[in-house]
N, C-alpha and C. Protein backbone atom coordinates (compact mmCIF):
# COMPACT_ATOMS: atom_id res chain seq x y z
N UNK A 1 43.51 7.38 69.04
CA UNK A 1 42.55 7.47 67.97
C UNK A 1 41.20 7.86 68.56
N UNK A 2 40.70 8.58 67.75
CA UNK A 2 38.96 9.23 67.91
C UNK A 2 38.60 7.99 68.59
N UNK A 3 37.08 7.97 68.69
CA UNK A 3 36.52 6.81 69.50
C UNK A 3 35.70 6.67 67.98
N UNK A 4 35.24 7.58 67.50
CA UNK A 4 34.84 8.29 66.20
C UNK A 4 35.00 7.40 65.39
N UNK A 5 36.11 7.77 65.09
CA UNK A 5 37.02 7.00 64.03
C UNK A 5 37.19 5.25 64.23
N UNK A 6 37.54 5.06 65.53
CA UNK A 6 37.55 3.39 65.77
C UNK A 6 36.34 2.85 65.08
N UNK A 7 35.40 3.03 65.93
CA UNK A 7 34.03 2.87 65.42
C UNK A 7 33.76 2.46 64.32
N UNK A 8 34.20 3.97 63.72
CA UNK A 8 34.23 3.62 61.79
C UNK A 8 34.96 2.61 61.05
N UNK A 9 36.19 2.18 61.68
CA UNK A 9 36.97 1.19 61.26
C UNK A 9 36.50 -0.21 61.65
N UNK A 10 36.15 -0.33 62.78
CA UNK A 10 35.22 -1.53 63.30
C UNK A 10 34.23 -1.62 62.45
N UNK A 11 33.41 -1.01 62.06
CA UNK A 11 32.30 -1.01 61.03
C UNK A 11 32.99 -1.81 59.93
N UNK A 12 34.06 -1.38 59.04
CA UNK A 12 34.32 -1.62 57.87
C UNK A 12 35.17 -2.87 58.16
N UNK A 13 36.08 -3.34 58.90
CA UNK A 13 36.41 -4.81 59.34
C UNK A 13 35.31 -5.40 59.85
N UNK A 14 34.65 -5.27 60.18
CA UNK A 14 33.02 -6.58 60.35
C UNK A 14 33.17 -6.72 58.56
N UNK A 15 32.91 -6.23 57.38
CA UNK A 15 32.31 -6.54 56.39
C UNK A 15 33.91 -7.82 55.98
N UNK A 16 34.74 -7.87 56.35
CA UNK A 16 35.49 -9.06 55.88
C UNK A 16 35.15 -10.41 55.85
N UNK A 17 35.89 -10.99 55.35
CA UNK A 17 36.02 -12.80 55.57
C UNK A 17 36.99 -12.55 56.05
N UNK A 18 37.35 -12.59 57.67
CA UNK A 18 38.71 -12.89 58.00
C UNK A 18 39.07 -13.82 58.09
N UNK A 19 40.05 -14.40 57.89
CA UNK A 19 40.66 -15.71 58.34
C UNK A 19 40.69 -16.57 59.46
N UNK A 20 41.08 -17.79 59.40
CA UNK A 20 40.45 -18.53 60.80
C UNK A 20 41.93 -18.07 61.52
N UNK A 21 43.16 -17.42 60.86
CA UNK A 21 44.46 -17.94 61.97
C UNK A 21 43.86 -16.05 62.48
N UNK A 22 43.50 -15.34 61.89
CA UNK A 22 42.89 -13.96 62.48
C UNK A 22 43.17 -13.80 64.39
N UNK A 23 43.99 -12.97 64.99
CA UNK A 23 43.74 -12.53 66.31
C UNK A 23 44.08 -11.40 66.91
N UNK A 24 43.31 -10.42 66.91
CA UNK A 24 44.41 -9.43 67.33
C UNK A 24 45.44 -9.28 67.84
N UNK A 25 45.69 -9.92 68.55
CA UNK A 25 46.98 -9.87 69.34
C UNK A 25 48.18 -10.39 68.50
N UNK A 26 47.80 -11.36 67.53
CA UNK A 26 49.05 -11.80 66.73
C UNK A 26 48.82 -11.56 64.99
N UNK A 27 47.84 -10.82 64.43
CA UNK A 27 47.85 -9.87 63.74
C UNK A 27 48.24 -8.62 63.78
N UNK A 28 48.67 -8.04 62.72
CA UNK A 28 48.71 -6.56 62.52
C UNK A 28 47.92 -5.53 61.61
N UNK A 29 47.31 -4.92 61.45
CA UNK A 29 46.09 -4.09 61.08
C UNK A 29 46.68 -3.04 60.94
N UNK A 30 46.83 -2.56 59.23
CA UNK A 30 47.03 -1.04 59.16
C UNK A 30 45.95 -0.58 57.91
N UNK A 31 45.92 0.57 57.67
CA UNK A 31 44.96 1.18 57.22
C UNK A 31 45.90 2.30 56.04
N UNK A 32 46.10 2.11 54.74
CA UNK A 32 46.42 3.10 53.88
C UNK A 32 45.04 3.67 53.43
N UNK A 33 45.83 4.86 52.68
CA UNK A 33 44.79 5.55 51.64
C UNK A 33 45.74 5.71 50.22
N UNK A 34 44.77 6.06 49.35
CA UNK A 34 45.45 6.13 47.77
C UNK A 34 46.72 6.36 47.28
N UNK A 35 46.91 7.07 48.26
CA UNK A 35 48.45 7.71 47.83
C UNK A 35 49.75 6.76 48.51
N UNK A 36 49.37 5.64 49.15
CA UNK A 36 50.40 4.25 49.79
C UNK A 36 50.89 5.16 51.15
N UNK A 37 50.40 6.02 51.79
CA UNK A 37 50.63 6.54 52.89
C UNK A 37 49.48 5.82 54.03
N UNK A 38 50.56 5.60 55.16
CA UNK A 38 49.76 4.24 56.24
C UNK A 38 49.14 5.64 57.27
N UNK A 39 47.41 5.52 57.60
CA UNK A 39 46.72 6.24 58.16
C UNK A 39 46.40 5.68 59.27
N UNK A 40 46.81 4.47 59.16
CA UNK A 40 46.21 3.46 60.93
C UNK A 40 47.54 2.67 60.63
N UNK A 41 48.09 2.23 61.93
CA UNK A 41 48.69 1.44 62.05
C UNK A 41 48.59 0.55 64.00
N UNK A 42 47.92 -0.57 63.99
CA UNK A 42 48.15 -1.08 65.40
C UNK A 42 49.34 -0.96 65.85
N UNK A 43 49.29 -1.19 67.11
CA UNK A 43 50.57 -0.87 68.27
C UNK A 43 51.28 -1.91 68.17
N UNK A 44 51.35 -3.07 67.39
CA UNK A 44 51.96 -4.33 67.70
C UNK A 44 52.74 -4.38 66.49
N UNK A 45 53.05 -3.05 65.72
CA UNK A 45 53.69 -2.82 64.70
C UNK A 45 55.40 -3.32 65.13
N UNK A 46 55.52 -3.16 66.64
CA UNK A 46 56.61 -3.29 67.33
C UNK A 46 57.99 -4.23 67.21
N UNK A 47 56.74 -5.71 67.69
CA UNK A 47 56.50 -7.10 67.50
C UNK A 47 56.98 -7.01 66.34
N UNK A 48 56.23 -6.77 65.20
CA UNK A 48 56.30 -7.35 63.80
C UNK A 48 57.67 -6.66 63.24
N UNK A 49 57.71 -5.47 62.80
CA UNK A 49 58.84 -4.91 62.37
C UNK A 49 59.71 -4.21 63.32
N UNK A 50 59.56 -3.80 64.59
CA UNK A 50 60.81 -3.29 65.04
C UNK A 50 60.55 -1.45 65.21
N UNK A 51 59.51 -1.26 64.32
CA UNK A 51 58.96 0.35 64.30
C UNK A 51 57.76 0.93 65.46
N UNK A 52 57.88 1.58 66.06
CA UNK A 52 56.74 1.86 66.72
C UNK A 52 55.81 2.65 65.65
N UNK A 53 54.27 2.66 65.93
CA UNK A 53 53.36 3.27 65.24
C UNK A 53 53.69 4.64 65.06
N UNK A 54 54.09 5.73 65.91
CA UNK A 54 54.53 6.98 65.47
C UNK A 54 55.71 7.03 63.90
N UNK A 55 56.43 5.71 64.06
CA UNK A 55 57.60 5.54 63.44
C UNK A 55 56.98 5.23 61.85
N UNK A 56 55.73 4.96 61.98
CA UNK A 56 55.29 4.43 60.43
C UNK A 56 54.17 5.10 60.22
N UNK A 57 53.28 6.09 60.78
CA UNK A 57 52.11 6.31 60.22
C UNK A 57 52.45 7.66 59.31
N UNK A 58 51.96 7.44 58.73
CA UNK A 58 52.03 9.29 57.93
C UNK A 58 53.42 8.72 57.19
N UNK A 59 53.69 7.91 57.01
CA UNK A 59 54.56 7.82 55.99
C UNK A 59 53.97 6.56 54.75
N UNK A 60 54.75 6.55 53.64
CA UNK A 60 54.30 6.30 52.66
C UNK A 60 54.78 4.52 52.66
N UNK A 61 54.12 3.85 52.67
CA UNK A 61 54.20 2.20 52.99
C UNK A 61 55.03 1.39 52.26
N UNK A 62 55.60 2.27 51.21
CA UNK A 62 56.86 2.06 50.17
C UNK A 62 57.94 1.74 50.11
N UNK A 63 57.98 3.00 51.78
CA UNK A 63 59.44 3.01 52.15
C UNK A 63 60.09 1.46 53.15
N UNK A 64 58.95 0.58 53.20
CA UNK A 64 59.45 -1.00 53.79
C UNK A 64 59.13 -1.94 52.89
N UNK A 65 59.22 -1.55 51.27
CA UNK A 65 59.29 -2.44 51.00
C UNK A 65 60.69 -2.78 50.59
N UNK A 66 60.96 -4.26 50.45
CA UNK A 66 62.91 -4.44 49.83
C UNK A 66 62.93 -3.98 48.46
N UNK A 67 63.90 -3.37 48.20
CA UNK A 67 64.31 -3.08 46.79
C UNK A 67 63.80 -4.48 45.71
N UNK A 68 63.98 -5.04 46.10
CA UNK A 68 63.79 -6.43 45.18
C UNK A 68 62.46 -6.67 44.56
N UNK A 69 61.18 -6.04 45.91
CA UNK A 69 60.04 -6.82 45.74
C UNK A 69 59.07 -5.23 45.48
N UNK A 70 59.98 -4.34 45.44
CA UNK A 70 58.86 -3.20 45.28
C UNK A 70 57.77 -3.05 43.65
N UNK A 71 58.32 -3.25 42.64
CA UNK A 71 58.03 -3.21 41.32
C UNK A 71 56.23 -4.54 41.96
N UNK A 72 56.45 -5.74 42.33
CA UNK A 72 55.90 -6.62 42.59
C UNK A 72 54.59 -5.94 43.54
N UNK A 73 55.09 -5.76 44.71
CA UNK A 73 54.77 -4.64 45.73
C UNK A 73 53.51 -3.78 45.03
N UNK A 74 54.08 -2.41 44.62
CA UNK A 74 53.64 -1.76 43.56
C UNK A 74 51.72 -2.14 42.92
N UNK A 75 52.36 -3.13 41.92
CA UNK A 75 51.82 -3.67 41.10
C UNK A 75 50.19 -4.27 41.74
N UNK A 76 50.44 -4.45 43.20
CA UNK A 76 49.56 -5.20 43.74
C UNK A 76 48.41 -4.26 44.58
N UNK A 77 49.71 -3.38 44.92
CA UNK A 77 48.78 -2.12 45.68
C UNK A 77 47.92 -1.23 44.66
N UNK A 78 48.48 -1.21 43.37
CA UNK A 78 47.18 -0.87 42.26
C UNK A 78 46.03 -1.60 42.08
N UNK A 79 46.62 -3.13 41.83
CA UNK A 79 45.44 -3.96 41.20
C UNK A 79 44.19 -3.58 42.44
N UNK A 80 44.86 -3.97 43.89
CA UNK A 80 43.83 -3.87 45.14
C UNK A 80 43.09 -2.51 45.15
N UNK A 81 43.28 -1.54 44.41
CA UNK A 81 43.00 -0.37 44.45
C UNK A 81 41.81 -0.24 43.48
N UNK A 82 41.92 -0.36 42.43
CA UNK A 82 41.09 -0.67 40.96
C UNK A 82 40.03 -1.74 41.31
N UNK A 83 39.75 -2.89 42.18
CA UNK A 83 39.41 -3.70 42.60
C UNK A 83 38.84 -3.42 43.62
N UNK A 84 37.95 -2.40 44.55
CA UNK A 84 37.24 -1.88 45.37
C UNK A 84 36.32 -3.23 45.80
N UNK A 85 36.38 -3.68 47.09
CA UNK A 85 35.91 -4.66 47.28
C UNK A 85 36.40 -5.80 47.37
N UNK A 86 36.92 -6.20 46.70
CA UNK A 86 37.73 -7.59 46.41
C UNK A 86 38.66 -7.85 47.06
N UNK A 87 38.66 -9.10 47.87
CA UNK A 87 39.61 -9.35 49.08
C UNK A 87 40.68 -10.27 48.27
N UNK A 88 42.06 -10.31 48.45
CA UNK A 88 43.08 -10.53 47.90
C UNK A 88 43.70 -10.85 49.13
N UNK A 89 44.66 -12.25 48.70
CA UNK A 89 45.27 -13.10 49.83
C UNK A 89 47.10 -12.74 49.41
N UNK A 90 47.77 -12.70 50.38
CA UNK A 90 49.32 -12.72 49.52
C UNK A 90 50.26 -13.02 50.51
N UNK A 91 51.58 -13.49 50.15
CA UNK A 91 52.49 -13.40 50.74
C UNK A 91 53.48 -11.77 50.58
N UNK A 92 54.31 -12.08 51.40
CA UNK A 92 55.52 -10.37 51.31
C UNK A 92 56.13 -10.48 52.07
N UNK A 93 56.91 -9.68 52.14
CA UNK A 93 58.50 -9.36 52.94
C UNK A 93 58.42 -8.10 53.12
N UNK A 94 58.57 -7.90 54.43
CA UNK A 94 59.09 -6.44 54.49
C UNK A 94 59.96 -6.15 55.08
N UNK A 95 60.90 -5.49 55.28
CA UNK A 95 62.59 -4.86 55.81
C UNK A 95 61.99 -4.37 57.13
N UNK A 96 62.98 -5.32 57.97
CA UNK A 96 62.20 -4.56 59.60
C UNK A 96 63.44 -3.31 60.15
N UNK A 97 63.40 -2.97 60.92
CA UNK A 97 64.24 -1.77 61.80
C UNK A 97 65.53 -2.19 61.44
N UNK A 98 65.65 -3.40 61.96
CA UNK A 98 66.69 -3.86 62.45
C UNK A 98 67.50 -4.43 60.88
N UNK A 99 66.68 -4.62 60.11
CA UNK A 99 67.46 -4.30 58.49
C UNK A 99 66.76 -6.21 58.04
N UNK A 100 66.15 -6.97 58.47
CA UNK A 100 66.00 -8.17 58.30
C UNK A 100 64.59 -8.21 57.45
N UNK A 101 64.29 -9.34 56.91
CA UNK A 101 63.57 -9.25 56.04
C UNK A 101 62.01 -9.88 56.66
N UNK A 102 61.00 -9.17 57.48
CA UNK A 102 60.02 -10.50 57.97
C UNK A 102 59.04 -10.79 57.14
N UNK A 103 58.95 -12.02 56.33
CA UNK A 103 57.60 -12.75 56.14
C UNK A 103 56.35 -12.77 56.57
N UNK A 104 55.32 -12.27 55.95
CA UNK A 104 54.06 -12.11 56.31
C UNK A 104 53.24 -12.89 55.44
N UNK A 105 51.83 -12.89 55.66
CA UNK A 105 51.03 -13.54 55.10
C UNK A 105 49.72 -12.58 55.51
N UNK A 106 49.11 -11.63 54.18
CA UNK A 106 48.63 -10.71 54.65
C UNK A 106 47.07 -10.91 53.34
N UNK A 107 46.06 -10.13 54.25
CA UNK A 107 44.63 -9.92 53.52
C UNK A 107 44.44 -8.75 53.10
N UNK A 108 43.87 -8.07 52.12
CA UNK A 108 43.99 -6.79 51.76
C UNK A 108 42.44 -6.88 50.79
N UNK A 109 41.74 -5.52 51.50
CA UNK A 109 40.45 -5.27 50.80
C UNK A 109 40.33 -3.43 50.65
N UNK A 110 40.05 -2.98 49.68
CA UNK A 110 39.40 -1.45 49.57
C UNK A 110 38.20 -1.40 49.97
N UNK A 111 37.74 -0.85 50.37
CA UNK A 111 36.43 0.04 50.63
C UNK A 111 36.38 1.07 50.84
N UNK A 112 35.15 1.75 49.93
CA UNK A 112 35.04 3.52 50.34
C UNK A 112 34.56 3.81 51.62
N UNK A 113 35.11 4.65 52.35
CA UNK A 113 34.92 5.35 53.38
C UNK A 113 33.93 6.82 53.59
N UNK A 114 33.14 6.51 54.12
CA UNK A 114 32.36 7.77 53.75
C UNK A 114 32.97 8.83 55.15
N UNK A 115 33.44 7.92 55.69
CA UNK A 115 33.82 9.14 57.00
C UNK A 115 34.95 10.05 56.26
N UNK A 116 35.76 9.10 55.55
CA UNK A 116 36.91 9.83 55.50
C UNK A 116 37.09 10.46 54.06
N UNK A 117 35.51 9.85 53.46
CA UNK A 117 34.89 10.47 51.79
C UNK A 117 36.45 9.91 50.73
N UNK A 118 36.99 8.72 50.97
CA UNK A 118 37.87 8.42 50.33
C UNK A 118 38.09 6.63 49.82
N UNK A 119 38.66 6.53 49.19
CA UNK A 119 38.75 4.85 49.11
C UNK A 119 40.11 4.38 50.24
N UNK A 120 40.04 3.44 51.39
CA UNK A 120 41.09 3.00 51.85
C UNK A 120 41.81 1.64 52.13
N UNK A 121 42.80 1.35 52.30
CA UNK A 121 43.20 -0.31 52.01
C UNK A 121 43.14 -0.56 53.71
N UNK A 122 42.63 -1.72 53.42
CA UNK A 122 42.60 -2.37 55.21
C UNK A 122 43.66 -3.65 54.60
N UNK A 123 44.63 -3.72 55.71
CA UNK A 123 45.72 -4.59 55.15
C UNK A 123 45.67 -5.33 56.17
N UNK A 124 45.48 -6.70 56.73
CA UNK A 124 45.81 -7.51 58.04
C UNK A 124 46.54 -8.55 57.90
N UNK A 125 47.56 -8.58 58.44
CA UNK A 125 48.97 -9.18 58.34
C UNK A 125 48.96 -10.53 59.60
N UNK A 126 50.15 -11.47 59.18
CA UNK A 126 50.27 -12.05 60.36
C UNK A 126 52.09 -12.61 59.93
N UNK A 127 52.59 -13.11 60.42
CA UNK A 127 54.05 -13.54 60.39
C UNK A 127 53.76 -15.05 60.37
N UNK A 128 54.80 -15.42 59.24
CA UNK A 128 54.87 -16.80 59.04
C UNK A 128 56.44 -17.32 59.00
């Protein structure tokens, strides 16, 4: 990643309330835009689901969710969308590599991006 670009993302994670269990190392941090396609994804994507970051970026964040919970899924990635600003707490499941279902416990906020002149979801995850 740009140094550019980090920067810019560091900027816009300072404006959170992160959580006290928050650590990089045992969080995961990805970055959509409008269309549910993942534009950042940390390297520890590994750990969590079984995908390396090449394996998930540029694709559409849809494709991990379970059949079961997508409608749910869905529903949430709008409201957070319409809701610019507003930090939203949740549980989820997502289908790892290996076909299993992992439990997360994830924070999710929009903010407009002026670098990238777009609205984007900062999603930070952790496994429970």
């Amino acid at each position: 990643m740009e140094k550019e670009t980090y920067i810019h993302f560091k900027k816009i994670l300072d404006q959170f309330n992160l959580p006290n269990w928050f650590h990089p190392n045992s969080s995961l941090l990805s970055i959509w835009n409008s269309f549910g396609e993942i534009i950042f994804i940390t390297k520890n994507c590994v750990s969590f689901y079984g995908y390396t970051a090449d394996e998930i970026m540029r694709k559409q964040g849809f494709e991990f969710f379970p059949p079961d919970d997508f409608e749910s899924h869905l529903n949430r990635f709008i409201s957070v969308f319409n809701n610019i600003g507003v930090e939203y707490s949740f549980k989820k499941r997502i289908l790892s590599k290996k076909g299993a279902y992992i439990y997360t416990e994830s924070i999710a906020k929009t903010i407009y991006s002026d670098y990238f002149d777009e609205v984007l979801l900062f999603l930070i995850s952790r496994k429970i």
